[in-house]
Each structure stands twice: as C-alpha cells, then as structure tokens.
Protein backbone atom coordinates (compact mmCIF):
# COMPACT_ATOMS: atom_id res chain seq x y z
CA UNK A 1 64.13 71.51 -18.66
CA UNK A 2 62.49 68.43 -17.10
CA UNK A 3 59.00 68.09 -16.76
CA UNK A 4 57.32 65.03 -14.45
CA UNK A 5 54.12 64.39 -15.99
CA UNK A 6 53.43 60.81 -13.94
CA UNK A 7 52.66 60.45 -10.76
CA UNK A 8 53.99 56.68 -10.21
CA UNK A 9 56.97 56.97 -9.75
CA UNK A 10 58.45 59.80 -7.16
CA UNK A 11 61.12 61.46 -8.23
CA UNK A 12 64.06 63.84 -7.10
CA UNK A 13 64.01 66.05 -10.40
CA UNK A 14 66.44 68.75 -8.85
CA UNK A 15 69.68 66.50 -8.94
CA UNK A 16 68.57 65.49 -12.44
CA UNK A 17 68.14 69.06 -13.53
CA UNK A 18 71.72 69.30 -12.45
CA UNK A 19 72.81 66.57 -14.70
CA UNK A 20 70.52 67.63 -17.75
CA UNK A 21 72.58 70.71 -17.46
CA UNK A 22 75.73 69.12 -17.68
CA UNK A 23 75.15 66.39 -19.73
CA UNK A 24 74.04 69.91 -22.25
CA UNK A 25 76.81 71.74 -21.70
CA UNK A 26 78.51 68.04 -22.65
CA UNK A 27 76.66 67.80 -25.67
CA UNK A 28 77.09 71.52 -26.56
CA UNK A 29 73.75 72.29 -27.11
CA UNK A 30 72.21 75.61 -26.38
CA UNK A 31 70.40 76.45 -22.99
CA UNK A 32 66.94 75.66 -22.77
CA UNK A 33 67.11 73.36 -26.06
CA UNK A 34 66.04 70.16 -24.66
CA UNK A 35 62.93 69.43 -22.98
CA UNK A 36 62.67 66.10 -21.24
CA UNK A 37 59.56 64.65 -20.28
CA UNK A 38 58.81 61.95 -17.65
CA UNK A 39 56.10 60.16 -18.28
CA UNK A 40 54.11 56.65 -17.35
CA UNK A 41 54.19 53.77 -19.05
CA UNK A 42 50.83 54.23 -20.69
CA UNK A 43 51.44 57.13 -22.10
CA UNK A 44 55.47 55.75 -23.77
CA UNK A 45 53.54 52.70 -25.33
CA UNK A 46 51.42 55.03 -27.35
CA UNK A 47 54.76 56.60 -28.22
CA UNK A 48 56.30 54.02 -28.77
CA UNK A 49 53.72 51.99 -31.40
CA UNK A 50 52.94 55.39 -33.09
CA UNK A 51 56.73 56.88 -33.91
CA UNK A 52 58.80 53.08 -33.79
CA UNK A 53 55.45 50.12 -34.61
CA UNK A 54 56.24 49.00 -31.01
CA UNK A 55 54.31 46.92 -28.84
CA UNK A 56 54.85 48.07 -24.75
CA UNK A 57 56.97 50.87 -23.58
CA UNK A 58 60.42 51.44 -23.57
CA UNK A 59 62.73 53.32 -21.19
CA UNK A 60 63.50 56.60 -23.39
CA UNK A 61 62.17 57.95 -26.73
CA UNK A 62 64.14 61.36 -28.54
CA UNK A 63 62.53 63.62 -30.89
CA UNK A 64 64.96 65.92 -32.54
CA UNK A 65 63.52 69.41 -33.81
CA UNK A 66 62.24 68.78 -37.49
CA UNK A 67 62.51 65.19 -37.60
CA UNK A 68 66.08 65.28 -39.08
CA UNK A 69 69.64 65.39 -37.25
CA UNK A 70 69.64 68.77 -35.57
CA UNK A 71 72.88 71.06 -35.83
CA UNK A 72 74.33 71.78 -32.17
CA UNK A 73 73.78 75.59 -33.03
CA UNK A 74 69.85 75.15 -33.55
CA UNK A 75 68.13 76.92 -31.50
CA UNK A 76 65.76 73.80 -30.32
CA UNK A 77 67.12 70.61 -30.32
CA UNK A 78 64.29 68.30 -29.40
CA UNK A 79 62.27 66.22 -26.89
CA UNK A 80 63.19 63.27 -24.52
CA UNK A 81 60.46 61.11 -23.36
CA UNK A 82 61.63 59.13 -20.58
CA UNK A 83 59.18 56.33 -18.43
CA UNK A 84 60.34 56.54 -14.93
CA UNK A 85 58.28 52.97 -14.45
CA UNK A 86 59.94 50.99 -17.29
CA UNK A 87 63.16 53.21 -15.69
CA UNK A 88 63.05 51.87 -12.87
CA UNK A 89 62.33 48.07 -13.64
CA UNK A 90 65.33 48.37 -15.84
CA UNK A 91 67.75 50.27 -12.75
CA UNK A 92 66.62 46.61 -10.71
CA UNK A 93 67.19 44.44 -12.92
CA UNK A 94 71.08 46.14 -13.61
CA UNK A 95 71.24 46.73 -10.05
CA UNK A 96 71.86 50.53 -10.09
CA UNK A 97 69.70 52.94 -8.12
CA UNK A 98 66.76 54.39 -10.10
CA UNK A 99 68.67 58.15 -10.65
CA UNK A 100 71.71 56.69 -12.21
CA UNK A 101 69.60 55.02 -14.50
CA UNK A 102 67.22 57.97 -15.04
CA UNK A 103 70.86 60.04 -15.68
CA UNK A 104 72.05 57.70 -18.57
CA UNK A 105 68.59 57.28 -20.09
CA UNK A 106 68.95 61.51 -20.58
CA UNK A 107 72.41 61.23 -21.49
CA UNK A 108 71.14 58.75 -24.10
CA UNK A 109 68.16 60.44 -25.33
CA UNK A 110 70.38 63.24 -25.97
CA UNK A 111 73.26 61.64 -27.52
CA UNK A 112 70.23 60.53 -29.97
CA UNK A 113 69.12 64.12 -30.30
CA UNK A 114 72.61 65.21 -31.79
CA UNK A 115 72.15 62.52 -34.24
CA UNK A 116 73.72 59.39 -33.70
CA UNK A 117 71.63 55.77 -33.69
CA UNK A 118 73.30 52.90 -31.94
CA UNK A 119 71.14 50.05 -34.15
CA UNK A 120 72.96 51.33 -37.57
CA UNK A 121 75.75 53.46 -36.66
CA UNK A 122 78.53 50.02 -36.12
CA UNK A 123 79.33 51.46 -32.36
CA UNK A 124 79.65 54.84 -32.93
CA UNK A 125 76.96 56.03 -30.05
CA UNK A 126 78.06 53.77 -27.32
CA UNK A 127 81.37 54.41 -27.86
CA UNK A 128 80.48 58.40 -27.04
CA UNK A 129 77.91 56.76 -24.33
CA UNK A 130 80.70 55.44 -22.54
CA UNK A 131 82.86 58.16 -22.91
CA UNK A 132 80.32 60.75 -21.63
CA UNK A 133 79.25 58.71 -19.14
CA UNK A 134 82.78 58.43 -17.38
CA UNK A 135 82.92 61.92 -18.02
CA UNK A 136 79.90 62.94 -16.67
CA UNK A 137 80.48 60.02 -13.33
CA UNK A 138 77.05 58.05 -14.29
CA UNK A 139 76.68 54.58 -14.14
C-alpha cells in the first residue's frame, strides 16, 4: 500500500502501486506487508536525525517489523518512508524522470526491509539492486 501524505510534490501513485506490487511479489513478501509512505521533506529530516543522527532528509528510510531482519513469511514486513521532494531533486540531478526514481527508491527500501544493508554488507544489496531492477525494467 502507498500512502501520499505531502502535498508538494504531485504524484501518479496508481502506476507506482503497480510496481509496489511487483517489486513484492519480487521480493516474496506477503500481500499487504509493506506500507510505503510519501512524505515531505520536513517530516524525513525528523526521521532521519531521530532513527540514523542525521542532519536534512534523505530520499528513502525502511523500518522492518520489530526492528530486526524480518523473515519473508512474517506477516508484516515493515514501513518505507520515501520524500518525493528530496526524490525528485535526486531524479534531476541523475537525469531520470521523477517515477523511475520514486520506483527504485521502493525497490530499495524494500530490498532493506528483507534485510540486507549496502554500507556493511561488501556489495551484497546492490548487486540484488541491480538485478531486480533489470528485472523489474526500472532505471
């Protein structure tokens, strides 16, 4: 499920409820286990200093169920926060329109959900990233 909770930014959340699904059924998690929310840039920076001691907001932020590495059999895998504003500076400045990049910011926020961290893991996530992502025909 995707929920806009900004205003800022307009977007076109059918075609990315169409890719949540898939990038899901991907992933193997369960239906309805995921809940992303879009959300401003205000609202990310609070996130973002209270769960990582970061200054600003960032693109996407995942909160698996319980704090640990969720199985793909639980029945509620976690959050996504994504910042369509910060999403969208970032899609200019790689020169991709602002739904691919909203795409592989839930495609990452859920390859983080099932457990894998690309700042310790030597690779490991992009490696899938990439993989998914040519899979999946974002970005």
């Amino acid at each position: 499920m995707i929920v806009n909770r900004q205003r800022r930014v307009p977007v076109a959340i059918e075609p990315l409820e169409e890719f949540y699904e898939r990038a899901r059924l991907a992933m193997k998690f369960p239906p309805e286990s995921v809940t992303v929310q879009l959300i401003g840039d205000d609202a990310m920076a609070r996130l973002n200093q209270t769960f990582r001691h970061k200054r600003g907001p960032t693109d996407v932020l995942s909160f698996p169920a319980n704090g640990h590495k969720p199985s793909t059999k639980s029945e509620y895998v976690g959050d996504i926060a994504i910042s369509p504003a910060t999403a969208r500076r970032n899609a200019r400045r790689f020169s991709r329109p602002l739904g691919d990049e909203l795409r592989i910011l839930i495609l990452h926020g859920m390859i983080h959900l099932a457990g894998y961290d690309h700042e310790s893991d030597h690779g490991q996530m992009d490696r899938l990233e990439r993989k998914l992502r040519r899979r999946l025909g974002v970005g």
